[in-house]
C-alpha atoms as a PDB file:
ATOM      1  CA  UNK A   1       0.000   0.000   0.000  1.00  0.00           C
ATOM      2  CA  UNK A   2       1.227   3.614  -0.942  1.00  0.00           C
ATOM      3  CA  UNK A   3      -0.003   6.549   0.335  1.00  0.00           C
ATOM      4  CA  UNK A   4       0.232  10.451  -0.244  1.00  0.00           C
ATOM      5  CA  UNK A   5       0.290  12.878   3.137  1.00  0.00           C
ATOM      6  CA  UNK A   6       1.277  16.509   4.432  1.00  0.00           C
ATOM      7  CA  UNK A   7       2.470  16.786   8.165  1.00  0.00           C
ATOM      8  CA  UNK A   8       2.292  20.058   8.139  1.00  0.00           C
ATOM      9  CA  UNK A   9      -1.014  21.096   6.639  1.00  0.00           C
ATOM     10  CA  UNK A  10      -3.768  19.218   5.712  1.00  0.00           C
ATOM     11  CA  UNK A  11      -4.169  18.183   2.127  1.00  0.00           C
ATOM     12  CA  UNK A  12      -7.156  20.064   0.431  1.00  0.00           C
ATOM     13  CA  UNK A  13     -10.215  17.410  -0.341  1.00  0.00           C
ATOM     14  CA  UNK A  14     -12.182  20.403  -1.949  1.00  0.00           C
ATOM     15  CA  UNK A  15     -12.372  19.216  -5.271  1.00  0.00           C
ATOM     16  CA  UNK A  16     -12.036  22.540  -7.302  1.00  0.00           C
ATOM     17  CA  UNK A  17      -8.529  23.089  -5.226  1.00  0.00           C
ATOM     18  CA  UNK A  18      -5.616  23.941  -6.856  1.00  0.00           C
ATOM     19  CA  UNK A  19      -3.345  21.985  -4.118  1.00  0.00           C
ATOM     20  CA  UNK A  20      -6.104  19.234  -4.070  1.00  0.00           C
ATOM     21  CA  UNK A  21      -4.937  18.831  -7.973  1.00  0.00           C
ATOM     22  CA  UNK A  22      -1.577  18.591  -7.511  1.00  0.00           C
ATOM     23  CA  UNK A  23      -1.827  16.099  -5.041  1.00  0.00           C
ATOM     24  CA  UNK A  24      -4.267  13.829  -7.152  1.00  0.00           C
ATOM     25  CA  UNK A  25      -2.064  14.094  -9.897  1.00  0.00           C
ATOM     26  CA  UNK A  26       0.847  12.504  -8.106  1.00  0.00           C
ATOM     27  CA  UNK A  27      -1.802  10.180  -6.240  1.00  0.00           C
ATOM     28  CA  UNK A  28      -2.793   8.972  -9.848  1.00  0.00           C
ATOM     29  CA  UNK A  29       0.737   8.576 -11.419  1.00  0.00           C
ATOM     30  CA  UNK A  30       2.053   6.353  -8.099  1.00  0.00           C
ATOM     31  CA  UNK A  31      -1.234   4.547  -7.827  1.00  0.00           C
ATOM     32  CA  UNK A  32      -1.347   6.180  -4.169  1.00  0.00           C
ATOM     33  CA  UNK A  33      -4.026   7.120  -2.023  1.00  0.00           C
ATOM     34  CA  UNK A  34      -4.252  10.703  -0.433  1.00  0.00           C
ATOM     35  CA  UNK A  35      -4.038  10.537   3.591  1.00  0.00           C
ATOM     36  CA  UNK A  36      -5.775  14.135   3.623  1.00  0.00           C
ATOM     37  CA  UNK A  37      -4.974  14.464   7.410  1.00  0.00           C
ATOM     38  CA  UNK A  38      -1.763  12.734   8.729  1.00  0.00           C
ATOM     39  CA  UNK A  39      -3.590   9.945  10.233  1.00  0.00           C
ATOM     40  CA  UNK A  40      -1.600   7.337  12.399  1.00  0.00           C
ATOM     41  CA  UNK A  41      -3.084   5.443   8.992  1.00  0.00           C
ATOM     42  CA  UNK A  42      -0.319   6.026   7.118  1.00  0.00           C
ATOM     43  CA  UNK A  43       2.005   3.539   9.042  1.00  0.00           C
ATOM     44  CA  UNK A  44       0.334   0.589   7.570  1.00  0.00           C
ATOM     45  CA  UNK A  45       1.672   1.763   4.157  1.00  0.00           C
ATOM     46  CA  UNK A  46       4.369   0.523   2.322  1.00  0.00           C
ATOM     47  CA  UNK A  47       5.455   3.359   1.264  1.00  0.00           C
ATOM     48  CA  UNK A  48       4.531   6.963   2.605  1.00  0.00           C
ATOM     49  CA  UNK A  49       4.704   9.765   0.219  1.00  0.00           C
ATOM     50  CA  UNK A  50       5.247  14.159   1.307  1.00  0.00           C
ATOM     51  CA  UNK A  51       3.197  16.434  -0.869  1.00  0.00           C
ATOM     52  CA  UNK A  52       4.646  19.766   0.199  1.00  0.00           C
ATOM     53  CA  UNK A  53       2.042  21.195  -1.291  1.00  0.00           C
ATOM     54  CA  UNK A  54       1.565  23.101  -5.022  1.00  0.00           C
ATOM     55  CA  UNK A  55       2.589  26.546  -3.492  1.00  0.00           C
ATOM     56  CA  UNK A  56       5.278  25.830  -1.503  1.00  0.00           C
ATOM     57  CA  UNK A  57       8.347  27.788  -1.534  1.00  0.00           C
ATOM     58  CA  UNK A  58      11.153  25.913   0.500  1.00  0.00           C
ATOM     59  CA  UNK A  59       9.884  26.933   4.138  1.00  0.00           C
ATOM     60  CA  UNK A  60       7.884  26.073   6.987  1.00  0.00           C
ATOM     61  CA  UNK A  61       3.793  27.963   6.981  1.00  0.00           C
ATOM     62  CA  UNK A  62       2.783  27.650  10.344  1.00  0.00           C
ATOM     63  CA  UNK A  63      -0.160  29.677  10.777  1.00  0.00           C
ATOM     64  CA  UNK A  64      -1.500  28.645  13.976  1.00  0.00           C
ATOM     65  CA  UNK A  65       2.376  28.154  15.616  1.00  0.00           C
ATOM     66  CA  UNK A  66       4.522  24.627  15.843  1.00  0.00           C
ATOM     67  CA  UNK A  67       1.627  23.050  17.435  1.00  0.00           C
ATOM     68  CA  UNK A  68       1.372  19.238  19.455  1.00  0.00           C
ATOM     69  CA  UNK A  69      -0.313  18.844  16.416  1.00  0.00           C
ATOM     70  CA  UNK A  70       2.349  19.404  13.779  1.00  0.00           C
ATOM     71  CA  UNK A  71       4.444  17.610  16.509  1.00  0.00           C
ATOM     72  CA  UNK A  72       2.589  14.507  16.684  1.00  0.00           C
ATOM     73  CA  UNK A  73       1.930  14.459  12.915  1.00  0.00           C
ATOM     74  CA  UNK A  74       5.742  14.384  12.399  1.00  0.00           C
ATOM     75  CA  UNK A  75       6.267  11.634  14.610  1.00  0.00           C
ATOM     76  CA  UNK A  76       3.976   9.792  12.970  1.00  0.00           C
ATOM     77  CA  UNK A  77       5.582  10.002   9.960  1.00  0.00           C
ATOM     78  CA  UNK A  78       9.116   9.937  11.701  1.00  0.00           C
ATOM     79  CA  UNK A  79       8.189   6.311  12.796  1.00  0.00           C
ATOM     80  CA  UNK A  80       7.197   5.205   9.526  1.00  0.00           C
ATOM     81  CA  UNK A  81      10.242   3.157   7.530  1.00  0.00           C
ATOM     82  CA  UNK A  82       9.749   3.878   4.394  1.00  0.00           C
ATOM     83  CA  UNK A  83       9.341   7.736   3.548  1.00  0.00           C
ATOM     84  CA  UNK A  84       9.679  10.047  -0.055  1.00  0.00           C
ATOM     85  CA  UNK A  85      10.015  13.609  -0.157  1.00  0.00           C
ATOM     86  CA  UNK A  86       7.916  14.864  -3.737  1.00  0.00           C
ATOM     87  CA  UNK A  87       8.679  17.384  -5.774  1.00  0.00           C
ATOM     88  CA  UNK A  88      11.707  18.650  -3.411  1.00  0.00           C
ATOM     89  CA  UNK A  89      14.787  17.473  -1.485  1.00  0.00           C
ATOM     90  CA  UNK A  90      13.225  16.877   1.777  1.00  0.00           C
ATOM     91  CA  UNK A  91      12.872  19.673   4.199  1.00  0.00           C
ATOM     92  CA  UNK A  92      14.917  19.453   7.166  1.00  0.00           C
ATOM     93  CA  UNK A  93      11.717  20.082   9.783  1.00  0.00           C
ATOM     94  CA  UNK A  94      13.960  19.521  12.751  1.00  0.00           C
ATOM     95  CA  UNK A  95      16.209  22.352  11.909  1.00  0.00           C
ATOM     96  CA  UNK A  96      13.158  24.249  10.574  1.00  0.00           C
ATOM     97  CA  UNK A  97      11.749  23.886  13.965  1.00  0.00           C
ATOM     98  CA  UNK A  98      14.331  24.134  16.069  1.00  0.00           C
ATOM     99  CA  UNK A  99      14.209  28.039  15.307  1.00  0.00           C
ATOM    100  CA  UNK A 100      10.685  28.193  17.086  1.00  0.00           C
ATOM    101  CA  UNK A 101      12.037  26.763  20.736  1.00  0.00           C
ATOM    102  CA  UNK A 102      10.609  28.427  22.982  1.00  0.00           C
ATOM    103  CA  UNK A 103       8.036  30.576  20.671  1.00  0.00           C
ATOM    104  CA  UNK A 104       4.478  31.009  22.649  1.00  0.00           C
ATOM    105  CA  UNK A 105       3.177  29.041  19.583  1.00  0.00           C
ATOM    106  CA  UNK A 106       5.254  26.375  20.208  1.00  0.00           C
ATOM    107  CA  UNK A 107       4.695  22.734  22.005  1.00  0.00           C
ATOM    108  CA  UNK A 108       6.803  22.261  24.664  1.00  0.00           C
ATOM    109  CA  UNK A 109       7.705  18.651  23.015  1.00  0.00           C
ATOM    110  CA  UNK A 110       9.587  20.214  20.470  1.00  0.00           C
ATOM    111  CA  UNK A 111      12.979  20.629  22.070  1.00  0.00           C
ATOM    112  CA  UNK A 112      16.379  20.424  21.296  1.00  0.00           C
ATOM    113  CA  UNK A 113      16.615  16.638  21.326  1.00  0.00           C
ATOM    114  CA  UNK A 114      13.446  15.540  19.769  1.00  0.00           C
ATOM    115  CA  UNK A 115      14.385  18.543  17.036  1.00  0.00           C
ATOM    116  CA  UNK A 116      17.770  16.585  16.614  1.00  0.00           C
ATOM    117  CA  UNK A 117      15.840  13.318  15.565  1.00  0.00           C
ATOM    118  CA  UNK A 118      13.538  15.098  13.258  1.00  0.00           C
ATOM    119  CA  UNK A 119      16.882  16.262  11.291  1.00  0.00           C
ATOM    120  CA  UNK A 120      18.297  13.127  11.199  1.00  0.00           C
ATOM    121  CA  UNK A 121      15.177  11.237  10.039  1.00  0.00           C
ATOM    122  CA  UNK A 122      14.950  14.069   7.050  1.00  0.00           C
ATOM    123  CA  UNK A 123      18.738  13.767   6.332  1.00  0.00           C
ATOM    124  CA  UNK A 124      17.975  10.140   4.839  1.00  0.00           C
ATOM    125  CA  UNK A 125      14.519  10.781   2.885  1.00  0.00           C
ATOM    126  CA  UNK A 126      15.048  10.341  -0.562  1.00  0.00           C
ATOM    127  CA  UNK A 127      12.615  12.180  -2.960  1.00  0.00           C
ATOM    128  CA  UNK A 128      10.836  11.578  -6.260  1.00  0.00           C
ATOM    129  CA  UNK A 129      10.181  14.650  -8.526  1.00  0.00           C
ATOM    130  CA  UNK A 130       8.197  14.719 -12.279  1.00  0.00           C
ATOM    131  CA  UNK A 131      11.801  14.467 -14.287  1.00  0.00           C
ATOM    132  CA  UNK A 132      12.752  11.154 -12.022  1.00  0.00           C
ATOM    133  CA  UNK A 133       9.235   9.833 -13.507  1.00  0.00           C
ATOM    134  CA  UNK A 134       9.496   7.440 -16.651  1.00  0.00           C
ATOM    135  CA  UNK A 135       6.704   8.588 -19.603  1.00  0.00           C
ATOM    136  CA  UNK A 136       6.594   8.397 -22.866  1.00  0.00           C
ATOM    137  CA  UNK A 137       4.996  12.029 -22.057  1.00  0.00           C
ATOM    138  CA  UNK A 138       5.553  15.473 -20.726  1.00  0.00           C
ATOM    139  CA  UNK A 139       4.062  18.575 -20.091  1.00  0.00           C
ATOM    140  CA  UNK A 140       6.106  21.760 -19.497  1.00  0.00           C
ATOM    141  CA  UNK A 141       5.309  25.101 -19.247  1.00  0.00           C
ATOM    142  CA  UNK A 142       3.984  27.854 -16.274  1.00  0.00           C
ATOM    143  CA  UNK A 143       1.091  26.822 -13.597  1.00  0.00           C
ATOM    144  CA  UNK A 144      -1.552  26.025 -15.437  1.00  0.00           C
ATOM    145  CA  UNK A 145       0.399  22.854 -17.015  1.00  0.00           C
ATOM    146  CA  UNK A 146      -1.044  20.668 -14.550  1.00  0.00           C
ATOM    147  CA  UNK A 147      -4.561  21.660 -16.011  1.00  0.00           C
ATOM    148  CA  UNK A 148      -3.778  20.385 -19.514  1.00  0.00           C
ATOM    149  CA  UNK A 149      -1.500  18.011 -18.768  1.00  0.00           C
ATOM    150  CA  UNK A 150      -2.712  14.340 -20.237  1.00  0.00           C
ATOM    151  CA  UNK A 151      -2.977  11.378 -18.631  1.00  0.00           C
ATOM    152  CA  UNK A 152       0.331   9.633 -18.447  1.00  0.00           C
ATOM    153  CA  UNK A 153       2.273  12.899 -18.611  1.00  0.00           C
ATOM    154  CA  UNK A 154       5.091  14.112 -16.713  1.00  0.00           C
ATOM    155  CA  UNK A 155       4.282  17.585 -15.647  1.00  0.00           C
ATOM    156  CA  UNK A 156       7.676  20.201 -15.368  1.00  0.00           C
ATOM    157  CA  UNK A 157       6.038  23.066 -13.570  1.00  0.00           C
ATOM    158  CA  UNK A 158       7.288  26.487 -13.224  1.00  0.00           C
ATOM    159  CA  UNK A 159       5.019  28.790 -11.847  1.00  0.00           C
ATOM    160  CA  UNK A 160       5.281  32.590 -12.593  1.00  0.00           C
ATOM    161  CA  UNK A 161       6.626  31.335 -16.362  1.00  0.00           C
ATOM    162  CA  UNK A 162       6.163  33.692 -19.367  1.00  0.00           C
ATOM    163  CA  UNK A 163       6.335  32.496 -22.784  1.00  0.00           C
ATOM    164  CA  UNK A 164       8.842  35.980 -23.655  1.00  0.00           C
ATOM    165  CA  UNK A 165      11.185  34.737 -21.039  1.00  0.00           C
ATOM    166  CA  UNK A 166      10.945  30.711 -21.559  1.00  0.00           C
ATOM    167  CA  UNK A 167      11.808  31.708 -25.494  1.00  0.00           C
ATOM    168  CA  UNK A 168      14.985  34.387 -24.484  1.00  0.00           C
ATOM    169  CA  UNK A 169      16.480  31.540 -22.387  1.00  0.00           C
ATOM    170  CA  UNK A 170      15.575  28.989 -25.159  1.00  0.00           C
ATOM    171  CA  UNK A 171      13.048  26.551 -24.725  1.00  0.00           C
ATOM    172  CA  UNK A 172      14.625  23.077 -23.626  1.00  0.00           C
ATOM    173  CA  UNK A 173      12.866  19.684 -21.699  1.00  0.00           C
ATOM    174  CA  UNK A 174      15.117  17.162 -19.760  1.00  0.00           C
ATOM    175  CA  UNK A 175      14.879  13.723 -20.839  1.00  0.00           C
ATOM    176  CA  UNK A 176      13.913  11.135 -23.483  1.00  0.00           C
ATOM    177  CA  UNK A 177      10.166  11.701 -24.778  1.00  0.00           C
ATOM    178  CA  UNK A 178       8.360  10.734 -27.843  1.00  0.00           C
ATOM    179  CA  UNK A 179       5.694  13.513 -26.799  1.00  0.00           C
ATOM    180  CA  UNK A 180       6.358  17.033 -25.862  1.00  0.00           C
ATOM    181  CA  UNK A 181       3.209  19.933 -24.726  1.00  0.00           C
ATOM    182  CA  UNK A 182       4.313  23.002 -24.144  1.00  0.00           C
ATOM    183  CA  UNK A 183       1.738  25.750 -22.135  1.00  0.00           C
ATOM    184  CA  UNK A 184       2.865  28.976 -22.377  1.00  0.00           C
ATOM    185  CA  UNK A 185       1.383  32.429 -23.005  1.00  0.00           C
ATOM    186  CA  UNK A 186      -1.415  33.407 -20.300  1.00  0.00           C
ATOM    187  CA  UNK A 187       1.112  35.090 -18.085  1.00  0.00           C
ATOM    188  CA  UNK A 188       1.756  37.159 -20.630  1.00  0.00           C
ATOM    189  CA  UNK A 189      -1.277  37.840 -22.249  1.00  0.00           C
ATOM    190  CA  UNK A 190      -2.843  38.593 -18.243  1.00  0.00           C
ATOM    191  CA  UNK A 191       0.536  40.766 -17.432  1.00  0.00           C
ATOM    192  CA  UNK A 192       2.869  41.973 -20.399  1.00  0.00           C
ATOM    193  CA  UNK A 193       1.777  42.176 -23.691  1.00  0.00           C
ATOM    194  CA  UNK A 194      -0.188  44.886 -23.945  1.00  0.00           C
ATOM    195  CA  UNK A 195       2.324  46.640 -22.361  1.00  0.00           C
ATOM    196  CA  UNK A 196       4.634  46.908 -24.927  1.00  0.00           C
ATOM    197  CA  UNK A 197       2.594  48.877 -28.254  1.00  0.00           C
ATOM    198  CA  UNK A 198       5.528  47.419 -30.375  1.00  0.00           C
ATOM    199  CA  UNK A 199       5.258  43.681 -29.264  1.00  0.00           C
ATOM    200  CA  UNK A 200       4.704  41.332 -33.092  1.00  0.00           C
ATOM    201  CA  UNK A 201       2.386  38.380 -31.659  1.00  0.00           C
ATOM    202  CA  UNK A 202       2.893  36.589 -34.960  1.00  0.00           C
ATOM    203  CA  UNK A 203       7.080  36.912 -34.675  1.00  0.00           C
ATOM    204  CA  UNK A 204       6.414  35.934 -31.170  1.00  0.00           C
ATOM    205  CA  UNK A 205       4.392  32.618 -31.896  1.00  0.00           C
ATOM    206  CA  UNK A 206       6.136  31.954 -35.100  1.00  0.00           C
ATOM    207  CA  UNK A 207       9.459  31.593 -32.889  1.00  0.00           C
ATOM    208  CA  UNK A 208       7.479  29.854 -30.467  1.00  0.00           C
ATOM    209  CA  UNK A 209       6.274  27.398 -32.450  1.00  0.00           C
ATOM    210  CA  UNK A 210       9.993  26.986 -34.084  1.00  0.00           C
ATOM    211  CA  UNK A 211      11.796  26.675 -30.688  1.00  0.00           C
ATOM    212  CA  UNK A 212       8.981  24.125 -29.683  1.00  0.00           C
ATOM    213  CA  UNK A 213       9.193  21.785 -32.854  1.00  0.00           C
ATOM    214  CA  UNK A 214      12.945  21.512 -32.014  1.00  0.00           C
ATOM    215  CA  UNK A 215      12.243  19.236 -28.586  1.00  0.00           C
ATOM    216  CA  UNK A 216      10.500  16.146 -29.550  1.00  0.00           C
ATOM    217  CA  UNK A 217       9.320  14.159 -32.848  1.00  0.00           C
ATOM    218  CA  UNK A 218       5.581  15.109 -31.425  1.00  0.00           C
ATOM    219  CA  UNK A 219       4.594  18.586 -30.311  1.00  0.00           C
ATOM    220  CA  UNK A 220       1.278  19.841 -28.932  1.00  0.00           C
ATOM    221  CA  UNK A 221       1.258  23.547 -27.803  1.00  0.00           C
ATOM    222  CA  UNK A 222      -1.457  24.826 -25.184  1.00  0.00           C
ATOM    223  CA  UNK A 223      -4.234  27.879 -25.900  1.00  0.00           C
ATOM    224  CA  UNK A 224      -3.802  30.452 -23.416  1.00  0.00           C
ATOM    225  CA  UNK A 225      -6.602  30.077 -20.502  1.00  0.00           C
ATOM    226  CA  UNK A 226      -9.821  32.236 -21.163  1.00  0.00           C
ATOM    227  CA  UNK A 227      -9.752  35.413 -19.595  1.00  0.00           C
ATOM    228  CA  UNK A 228     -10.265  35.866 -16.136  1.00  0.00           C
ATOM    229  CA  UNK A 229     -13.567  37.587 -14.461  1.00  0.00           C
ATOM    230  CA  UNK A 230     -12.339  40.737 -13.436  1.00  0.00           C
ATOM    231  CA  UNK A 231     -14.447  40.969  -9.953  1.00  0.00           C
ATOM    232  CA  UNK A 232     -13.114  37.766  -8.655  1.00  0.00           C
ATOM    233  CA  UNK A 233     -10.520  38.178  -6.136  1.00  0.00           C
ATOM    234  CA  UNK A 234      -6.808  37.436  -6.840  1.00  0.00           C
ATOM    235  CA  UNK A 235      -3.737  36.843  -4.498  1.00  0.00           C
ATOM    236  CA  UNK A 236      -0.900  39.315  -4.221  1.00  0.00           C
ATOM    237  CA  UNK A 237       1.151  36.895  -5.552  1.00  0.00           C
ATOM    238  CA  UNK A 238      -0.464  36.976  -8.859  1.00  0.00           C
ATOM    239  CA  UNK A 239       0.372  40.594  -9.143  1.00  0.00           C
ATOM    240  CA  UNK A 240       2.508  42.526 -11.254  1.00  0.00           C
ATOM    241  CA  UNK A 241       3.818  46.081 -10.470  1.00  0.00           C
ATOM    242  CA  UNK A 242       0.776  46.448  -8.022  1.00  0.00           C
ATOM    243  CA  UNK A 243      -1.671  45.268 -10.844  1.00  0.00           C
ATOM    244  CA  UNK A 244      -4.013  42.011 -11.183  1.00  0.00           C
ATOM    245  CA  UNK A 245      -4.024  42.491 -15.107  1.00  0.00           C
ATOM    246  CA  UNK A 246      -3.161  45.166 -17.459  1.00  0.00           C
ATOM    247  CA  UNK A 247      -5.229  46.392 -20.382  1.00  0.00           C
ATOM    248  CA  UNK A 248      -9.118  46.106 -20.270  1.00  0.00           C
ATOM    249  CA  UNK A 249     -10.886  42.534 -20.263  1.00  0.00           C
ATOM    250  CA  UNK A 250     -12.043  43.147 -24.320  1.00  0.00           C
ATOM    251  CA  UNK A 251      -8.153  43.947 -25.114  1.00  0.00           C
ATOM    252  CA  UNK A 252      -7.109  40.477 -23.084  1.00  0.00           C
ATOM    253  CA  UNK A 253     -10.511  38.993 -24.888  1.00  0.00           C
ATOM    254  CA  UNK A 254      -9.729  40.110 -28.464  1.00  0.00           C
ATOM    255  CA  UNK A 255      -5.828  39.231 -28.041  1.00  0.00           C
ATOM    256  CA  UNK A 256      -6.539  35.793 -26.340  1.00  0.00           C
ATOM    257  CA  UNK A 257      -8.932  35.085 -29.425  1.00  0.00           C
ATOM    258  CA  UNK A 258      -5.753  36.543 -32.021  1.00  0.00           C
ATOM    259  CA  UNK A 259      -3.347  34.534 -30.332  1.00  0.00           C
ATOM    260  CA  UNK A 260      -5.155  31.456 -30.909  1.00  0.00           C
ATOM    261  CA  UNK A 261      -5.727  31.879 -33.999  1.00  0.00           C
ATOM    262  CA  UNK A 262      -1.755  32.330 -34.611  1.00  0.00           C
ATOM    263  CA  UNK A 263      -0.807  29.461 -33.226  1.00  0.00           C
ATOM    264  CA  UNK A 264      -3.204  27.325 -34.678  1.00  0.00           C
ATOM    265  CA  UNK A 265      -1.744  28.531 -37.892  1.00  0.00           C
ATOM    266  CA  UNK A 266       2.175  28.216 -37.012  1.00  0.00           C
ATOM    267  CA  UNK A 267       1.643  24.906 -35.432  1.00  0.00           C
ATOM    268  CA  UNK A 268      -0.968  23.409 -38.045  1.00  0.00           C
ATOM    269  CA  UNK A 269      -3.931  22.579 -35.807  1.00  0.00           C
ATOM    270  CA  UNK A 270      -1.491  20.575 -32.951  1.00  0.00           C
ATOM    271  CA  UNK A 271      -2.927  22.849 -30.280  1.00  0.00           C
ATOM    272  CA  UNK A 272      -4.705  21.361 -26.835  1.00  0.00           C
ATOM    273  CA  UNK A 273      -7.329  23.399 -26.234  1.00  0.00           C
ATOM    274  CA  UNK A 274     -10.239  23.556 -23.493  1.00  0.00           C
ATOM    275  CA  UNK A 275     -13.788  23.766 -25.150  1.00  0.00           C
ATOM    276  CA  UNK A 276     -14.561  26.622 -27.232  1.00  0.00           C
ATOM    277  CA  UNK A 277     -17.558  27.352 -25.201  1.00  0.00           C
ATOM    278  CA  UNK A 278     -15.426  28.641 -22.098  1.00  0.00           C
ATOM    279  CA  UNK A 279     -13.879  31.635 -23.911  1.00  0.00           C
ATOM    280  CA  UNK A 280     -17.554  33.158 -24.849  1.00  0.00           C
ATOM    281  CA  UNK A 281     -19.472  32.694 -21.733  1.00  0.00           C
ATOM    282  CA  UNK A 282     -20.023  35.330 -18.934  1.00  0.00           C
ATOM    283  CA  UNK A 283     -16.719  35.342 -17.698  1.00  0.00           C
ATOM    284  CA  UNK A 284     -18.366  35.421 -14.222  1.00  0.00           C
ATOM    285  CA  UNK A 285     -20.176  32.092 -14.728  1.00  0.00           C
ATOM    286  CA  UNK A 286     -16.932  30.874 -16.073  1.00  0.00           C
ATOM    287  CA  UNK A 287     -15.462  31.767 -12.819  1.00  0.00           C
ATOM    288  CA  UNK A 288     -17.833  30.061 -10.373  1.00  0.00           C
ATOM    289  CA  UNK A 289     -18.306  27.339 -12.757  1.00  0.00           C
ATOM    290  CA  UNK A 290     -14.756  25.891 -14.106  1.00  0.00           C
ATOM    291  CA  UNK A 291     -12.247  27.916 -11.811  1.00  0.00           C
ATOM    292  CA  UNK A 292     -10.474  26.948  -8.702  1.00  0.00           C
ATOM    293  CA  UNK A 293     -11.791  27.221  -5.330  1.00  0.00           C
ATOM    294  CA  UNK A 294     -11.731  30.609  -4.014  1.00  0.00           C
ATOM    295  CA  UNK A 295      -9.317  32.311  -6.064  1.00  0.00           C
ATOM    296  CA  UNK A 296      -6.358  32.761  -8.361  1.00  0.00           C
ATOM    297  CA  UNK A 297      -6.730  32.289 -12.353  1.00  0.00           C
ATOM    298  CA  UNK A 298      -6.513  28.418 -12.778  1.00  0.00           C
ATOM    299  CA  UNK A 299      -8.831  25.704 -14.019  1.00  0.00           C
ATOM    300  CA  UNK A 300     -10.248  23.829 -11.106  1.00  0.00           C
ATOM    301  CA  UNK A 301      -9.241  20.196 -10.951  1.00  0.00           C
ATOM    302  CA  UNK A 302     -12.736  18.202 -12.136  1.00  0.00           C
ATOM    303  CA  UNK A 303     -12.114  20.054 -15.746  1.00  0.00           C
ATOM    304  CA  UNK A 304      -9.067  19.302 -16.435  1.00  0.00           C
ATOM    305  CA  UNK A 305      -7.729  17.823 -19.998  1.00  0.00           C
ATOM    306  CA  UNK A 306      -7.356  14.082 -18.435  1.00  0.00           C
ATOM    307  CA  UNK A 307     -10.805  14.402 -17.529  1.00  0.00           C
ATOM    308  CA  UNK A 308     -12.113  15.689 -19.998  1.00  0.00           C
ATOM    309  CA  UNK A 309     -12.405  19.321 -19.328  1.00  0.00           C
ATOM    310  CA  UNK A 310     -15.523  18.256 -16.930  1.00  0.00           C
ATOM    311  CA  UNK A 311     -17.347  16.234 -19.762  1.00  0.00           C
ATOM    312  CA  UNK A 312     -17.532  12.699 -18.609  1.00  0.00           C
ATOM    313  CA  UNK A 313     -17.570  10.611 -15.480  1.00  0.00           C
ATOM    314  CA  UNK A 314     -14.279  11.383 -14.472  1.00  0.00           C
ATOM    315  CA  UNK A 315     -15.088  15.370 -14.670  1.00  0.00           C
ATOM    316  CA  UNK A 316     -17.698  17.213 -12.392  1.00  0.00           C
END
């Protein structure tokens, strides 16, 4: 038995989460379940699996302190023999923690000793990350790759990617594959573009499309997602210079619609796109319908491309 788990924070089970995807995707690909809790379950696995979570950044979010719960969660999975760090190198929680001794926030179990342990435990964690993955298949491109990733893909995440910046650097996937997608271009459409008066879509996409063609015998490239509703509420951290967007929703609409069009031209019809549907409805019954939970500008799990965009059983 395998199974997927977060000491540290629970593991959304709200289907339309962003994190909740993330975890499902690696859940599917290792034929794991998801222990959503931390659950003295997870010690009759075989093997016990840390999701860090989609949005995190190398460091410890304790909201509510280094409680006796994130204390006995660890231990829990401290006692188990077989653990794997995903997506990153594991943490090192004792040393992590160590820095809250004495904290008001903090149990008084986690001392200097049992803080010791918890380092030594995470020195010899191995972990498992998309590239170690073996797949015909892979996905690469900004945050929204896990939304139109297929099934069977490896997905090489980056979030905060632009399509201007991936093509400066050069465009470039690690491995053997017989099948590269590539989803770029909704930073920028959201952010930069209209920005810059001067910027040539069509030279833009053209060199895309060539720098793309270049990493795999098969190439799919992804449409830009459909433009967001402009009342919902979006995290700081999808700002740019203060701003959720720039340009008005018809300039993002009518260049969303052009740069479509481009690439399905420059990359003869091989483009993955989410029904057509999505990108003329009221954007604010696009939002509540096929978004993620809450907030931010991603599709919400039950609609993504391996199921379907939401059309069959596997969907919503």
């Amino acid at each position: 038995m395998k199974v997927i788990t977060n000491p540290i924070q629970n593991i959304a089970k709200n289907a339309k989460s962003h994190t909740h995807g993330w975890a499902q995707l690696w859940s599917d690909q290792l034929k794991a379940s998801i222990d959503h809790k931390c659950t003295p379950n997870i010690t009759k696995a075989d093997v016990v699996y840390i999701d860090h979570g989609a949005n995190f950044g190398g460091t410890l979010n304790l909201f509510g302190g280094a409680t006796k719960e994130v204390f006995d969660r660890i231990n829990i999975v401290m006692s188990c023999e077989c653990v794997v760090s995903l997506d990153w190198d594991m943490p090192n929680y004792g040393e992590m923690l160590r820095k809250r001794i004495g904290a008001k926030t903090t149990y008084e179990g986690i001392s200097e000793t049992w803080c010791d342990m918890v380092s030594k435990k995470c020195k010899t964690i191995p972990s498992l990350k998309q590239t170690d993955l073996v797949t015909d298949s892979v996905i690469v491109g900004d945050s929204h790759t896990i939304a139109f990733a297929d099934r069977g893909d490896r997905v090489y995440r980056t979030d905060g990617r632009t399509l201007f910046g991936s093509l400066k650097k050069g465009l470039e996937v690690s491995g053997n594959c017989k099948r590269v997608t590539v989803c770029l271009g909704s930073i920028d459409i959201r952010h930069h573009i209209l920005r810059h008066p001067e910027f040539s879509l069509k030279y833009t996409l053209k060199e895309y499309v060539r720098q793309g063609n270049q990493l795999a015998e098969d190439v799919w490239f992804t449409a830009p997602v459909p433009v967001e509703f402009e009342g919902r509420r979006i995290p700081k951290s999808g700002f740019f210079k203060k701003t959720p967007f720039f340009g008005s929703w018809k300039q993002r609409w009518d260049l969303t619609n052009e740069f479509i069009e481009i690439l399905h031209d420059e990359a003869k019809g091989k483009v993955v796109m989410p029904p057509k549907e999505w990108y003329t409805m009221c954007p604010e019954k696009y939002a509540n319908t096929f978004m993620e939970h809450g907030s931010s500008f991603h599709i919400a799990p039950p609609y993504y491309r391996k199921n379907d965009w939401g059309v069959s059983a596997l969907g919503a």
